[in-house]
C-alpha atoms as a PDB file:
ATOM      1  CA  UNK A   1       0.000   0.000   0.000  1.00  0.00           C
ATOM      2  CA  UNK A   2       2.548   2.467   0.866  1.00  0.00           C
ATOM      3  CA  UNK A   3       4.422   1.734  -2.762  1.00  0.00           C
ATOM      4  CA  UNK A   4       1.255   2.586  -4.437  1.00  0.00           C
ATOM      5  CA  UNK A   5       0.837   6.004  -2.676  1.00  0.00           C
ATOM      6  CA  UNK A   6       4.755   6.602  -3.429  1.00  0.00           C
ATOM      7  CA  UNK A   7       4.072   6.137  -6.917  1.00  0.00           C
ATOM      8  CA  UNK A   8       0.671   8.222  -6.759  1.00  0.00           C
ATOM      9  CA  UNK A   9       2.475  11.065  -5.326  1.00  0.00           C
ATOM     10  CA  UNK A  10       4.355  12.471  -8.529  1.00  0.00           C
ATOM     11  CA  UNK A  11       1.383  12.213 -10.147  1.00  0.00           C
ATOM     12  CA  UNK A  12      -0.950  14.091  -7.726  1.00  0.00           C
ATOM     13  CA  UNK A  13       0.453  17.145  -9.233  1.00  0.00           C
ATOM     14  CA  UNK A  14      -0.124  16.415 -12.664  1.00  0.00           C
ATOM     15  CA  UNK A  15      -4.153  15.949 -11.859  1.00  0.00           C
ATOM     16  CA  UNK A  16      -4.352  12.166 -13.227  1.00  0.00           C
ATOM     17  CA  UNK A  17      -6.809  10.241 -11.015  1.00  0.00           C
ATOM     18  CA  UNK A  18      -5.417   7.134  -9.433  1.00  0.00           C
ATOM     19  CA  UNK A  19      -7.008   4.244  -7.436  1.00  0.00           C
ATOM     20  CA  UNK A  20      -6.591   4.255  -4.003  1.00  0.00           C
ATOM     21  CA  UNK A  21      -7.396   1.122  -1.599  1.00  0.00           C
ATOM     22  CA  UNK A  22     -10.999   1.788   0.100  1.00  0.00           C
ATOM     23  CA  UNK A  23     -10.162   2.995   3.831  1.00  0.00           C
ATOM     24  CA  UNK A  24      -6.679   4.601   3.009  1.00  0.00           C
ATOM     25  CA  UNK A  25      -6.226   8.700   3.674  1.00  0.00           C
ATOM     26  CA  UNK A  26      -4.410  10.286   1.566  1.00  0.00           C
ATOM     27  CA  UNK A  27      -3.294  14.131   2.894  1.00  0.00           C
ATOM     28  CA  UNK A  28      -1.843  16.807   0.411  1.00  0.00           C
ATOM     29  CA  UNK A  29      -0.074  19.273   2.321  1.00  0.00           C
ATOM     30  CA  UNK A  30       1.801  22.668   0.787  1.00  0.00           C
ATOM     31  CA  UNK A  31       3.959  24.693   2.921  1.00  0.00           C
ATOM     32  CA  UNK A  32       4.705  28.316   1.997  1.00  0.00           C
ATOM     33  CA  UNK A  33       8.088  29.353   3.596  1.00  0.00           C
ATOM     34  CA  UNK A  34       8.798  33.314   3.646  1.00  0.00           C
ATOM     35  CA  UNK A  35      12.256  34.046   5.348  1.00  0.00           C
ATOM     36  CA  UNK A  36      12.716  37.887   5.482  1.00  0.00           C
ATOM     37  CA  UNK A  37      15.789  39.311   7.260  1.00  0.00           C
ATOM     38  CA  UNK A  38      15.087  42.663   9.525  1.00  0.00           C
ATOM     39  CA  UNK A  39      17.575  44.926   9.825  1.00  0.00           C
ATOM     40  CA  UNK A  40      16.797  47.192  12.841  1.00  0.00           C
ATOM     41  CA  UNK A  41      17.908  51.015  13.074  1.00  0.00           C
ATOM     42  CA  UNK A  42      19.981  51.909  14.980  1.00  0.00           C
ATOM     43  CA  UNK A  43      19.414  54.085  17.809  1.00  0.00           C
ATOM     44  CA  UNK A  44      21.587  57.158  18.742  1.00  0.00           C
ATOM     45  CA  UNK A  45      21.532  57.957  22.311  1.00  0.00           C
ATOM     46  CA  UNK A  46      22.897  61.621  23.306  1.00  0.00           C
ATOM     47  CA  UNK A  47      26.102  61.769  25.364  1.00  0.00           C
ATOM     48  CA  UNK A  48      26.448  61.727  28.666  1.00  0.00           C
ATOM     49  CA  UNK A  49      28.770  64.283  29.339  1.00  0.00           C
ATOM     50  CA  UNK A  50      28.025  67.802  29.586  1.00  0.00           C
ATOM     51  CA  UNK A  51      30.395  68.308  26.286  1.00  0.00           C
ATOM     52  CA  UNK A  52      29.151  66.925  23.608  1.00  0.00           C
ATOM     53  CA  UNK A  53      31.439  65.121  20.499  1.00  0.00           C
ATOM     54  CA  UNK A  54      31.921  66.821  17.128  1.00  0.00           C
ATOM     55  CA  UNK A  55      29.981  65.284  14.241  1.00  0.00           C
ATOM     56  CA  UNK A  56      32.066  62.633  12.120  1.00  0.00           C
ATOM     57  CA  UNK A  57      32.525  64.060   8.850  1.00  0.00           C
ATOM     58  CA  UNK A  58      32.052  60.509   6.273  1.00  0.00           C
ATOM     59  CA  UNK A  59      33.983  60.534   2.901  1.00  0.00           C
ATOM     60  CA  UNK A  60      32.749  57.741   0.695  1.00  0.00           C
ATOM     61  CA  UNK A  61      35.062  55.503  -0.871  1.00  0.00           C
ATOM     62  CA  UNK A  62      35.159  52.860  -3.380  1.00  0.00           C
ATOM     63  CA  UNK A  63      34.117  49.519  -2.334  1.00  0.00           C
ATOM     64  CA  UNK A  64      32.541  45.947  -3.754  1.00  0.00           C
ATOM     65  CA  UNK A  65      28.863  45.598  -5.436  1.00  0.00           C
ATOM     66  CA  UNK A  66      28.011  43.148  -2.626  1.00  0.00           C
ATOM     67  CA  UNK A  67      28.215  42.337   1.276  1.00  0.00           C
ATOM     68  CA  UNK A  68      26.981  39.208   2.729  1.00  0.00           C
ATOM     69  CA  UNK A  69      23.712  39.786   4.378  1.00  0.00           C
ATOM     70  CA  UNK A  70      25.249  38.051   7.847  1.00  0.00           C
ATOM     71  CA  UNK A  71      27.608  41.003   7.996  1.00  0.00           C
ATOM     72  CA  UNK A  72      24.434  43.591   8.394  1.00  0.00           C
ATOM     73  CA  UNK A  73      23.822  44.771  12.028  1.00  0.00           C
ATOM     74  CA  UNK A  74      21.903  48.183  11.743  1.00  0.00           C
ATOM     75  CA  UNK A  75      20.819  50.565  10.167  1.00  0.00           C
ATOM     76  CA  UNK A  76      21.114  54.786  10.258  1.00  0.00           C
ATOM     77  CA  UNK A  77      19.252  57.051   8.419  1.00  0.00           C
ATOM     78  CA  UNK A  78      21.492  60.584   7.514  1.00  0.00           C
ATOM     79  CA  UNK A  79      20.711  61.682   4.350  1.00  0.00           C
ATOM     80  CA  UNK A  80      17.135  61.656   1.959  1.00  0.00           C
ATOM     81  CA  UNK A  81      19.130  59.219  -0.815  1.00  0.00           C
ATOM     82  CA  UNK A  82      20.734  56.662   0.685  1.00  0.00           C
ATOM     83  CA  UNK A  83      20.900  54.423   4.274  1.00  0.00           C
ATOM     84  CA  UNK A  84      24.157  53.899   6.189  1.00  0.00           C
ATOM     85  CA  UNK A  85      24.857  49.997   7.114  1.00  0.00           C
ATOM     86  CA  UNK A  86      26.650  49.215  10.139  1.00  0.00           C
ATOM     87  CA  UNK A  87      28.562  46.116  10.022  1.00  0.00           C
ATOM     88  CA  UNK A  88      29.308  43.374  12.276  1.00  0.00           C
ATOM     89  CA  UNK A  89      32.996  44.312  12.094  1.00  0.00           C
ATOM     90  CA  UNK A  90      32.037  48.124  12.733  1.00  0.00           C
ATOM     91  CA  UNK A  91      32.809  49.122   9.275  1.00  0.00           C
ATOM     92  CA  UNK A  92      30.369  51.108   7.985  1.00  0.00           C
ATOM     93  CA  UNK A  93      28.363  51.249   4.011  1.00  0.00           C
ATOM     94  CA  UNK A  94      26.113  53.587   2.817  1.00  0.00           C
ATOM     95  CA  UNK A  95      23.534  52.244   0.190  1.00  0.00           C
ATOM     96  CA  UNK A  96      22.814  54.709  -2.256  1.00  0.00           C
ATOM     97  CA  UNK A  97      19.206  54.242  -3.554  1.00  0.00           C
ATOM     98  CA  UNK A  98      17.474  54.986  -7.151  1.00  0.00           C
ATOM     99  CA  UNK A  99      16.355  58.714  -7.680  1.00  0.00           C
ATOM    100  CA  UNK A 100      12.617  57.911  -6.908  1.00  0.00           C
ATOM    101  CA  UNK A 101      12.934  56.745  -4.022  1.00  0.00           C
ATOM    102  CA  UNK A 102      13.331  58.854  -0.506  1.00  0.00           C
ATOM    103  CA  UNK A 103      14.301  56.867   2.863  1.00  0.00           C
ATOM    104  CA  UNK A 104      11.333  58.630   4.796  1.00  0.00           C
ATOM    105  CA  UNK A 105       9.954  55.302   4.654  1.00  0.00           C
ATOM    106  CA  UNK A 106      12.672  53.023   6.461  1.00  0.00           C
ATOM    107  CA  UNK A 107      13.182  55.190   9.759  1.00  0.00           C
ATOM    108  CA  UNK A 108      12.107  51.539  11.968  1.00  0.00           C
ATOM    109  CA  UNK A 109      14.503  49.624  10.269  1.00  0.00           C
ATOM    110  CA  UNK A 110      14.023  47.706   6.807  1.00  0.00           C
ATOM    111  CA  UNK A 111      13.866  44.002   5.523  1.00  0.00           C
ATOM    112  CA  UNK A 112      15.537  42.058   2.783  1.00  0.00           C
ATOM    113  CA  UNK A 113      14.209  39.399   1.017  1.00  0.00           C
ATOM    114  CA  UNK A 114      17.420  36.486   1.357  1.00  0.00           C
ATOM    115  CA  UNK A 115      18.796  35.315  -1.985  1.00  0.00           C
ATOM    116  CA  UNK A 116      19.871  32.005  -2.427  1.00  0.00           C
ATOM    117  CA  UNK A 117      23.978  33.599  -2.594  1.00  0.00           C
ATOM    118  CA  UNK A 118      23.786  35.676   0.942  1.00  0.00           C
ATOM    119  CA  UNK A 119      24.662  38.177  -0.323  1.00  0.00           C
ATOM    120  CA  UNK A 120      22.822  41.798  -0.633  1.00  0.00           C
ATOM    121  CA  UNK A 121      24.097  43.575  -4.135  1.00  0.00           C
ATOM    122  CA  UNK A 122      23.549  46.881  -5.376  1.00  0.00           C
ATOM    123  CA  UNK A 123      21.778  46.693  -8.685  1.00  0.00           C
ATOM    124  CA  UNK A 124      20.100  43.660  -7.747  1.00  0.00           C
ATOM    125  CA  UNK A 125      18.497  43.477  -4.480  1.00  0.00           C
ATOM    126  CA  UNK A 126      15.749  45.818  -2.900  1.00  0.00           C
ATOM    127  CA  UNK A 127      15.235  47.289   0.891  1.00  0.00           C
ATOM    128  CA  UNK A 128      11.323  46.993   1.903  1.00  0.00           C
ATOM    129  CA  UNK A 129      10.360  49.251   5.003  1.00  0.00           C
ATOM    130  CA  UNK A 130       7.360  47.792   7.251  1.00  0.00           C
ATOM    131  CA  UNK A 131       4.655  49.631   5.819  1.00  0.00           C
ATOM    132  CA  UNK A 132       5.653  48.201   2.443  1.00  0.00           C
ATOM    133  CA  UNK A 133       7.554  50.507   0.028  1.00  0.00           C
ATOM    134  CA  UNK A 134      10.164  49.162  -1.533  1.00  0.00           C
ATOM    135  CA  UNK A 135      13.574  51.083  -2.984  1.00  0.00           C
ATOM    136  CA  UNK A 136      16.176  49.139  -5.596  1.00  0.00           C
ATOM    137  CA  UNK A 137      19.700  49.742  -4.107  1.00  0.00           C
ATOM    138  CA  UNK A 138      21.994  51.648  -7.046  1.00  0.00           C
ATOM    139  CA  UNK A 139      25.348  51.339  -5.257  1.00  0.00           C
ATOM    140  CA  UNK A 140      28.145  50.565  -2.338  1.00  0.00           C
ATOM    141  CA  UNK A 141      30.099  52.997  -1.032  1.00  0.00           C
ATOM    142  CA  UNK A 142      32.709  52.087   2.308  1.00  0.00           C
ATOM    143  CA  UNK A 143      32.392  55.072   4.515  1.00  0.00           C
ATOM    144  CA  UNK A 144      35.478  56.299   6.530  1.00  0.00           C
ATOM    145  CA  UNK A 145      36.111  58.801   8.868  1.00  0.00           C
ATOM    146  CA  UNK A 146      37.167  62.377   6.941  1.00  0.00           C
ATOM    147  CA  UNK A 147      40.291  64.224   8.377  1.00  0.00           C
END
């Protein structure tokens, strides 16, 4: 009995009708997976101290088209174009998005839809905020400390 509902199985999805012994259940199941990755923002707490720090002045730099989505710890939102990454390592990436598309939208953090590589690419890959807009990512650039 259970060879004949091995062999009924492939062709279940095909819709061909096949005998089944009286008294034996047969169960279809589907299972829809959805694995999103949040990125959370980050949040900036003021100093302590009664002097506060001077602002960091970033100069963008050159860097690669993709960054493996494990590396992605937060998220900071500094300019109307684009979204600073922090990594894991504590460098830092801002993701430059299309023209069309303004960050008001990801100020609670934004997901990414995984891709079968890991990795999150510019020119690929899209951020979605939580009330669902969506913006394409146009580029990388490393961010470093300006003298």
């Amino acid at each position: 009995m259970l060879l004949l509902l091995t062999l009924a199985a492939p062709m279940a999805g095909a819709q061909q009708r096949v005998s089944v012994p009286a008294g034996t259940v047969v169960h279809r199941e589907v299972r829809i997976q959805r694995i999103i990755v949040r990125v959370p923002r980050m949040e900036v707490t003021p100093a302590s101290s009664s002097r506060a720090l001077p602002a960091i002045n970033w100069v963008e730099k050159r860097t690669d088209r993709c960054v493996p989505v494990a590396n992605l710890a937060a998220v900071s939102i500094t300019r109307t174009d684009s979204v600073d990454l922090m990594l894991t390592g504590g460098k830092r990436l801002r993701a430059r998005l299309e023209e069309d598309c303004p960050t008001l939208d990801f100020y609670s953090g934004f997901y990414l839809k995984p891709t079968a590589d890991g990795m999150v690419c510019a020119s690929r890959d899209t951020i979605r905020s939580r009330s669902g807009g969506q913006c394409r990512i146009s580029s990388f650039r490393m961010l470093v400390p300006g003298r």
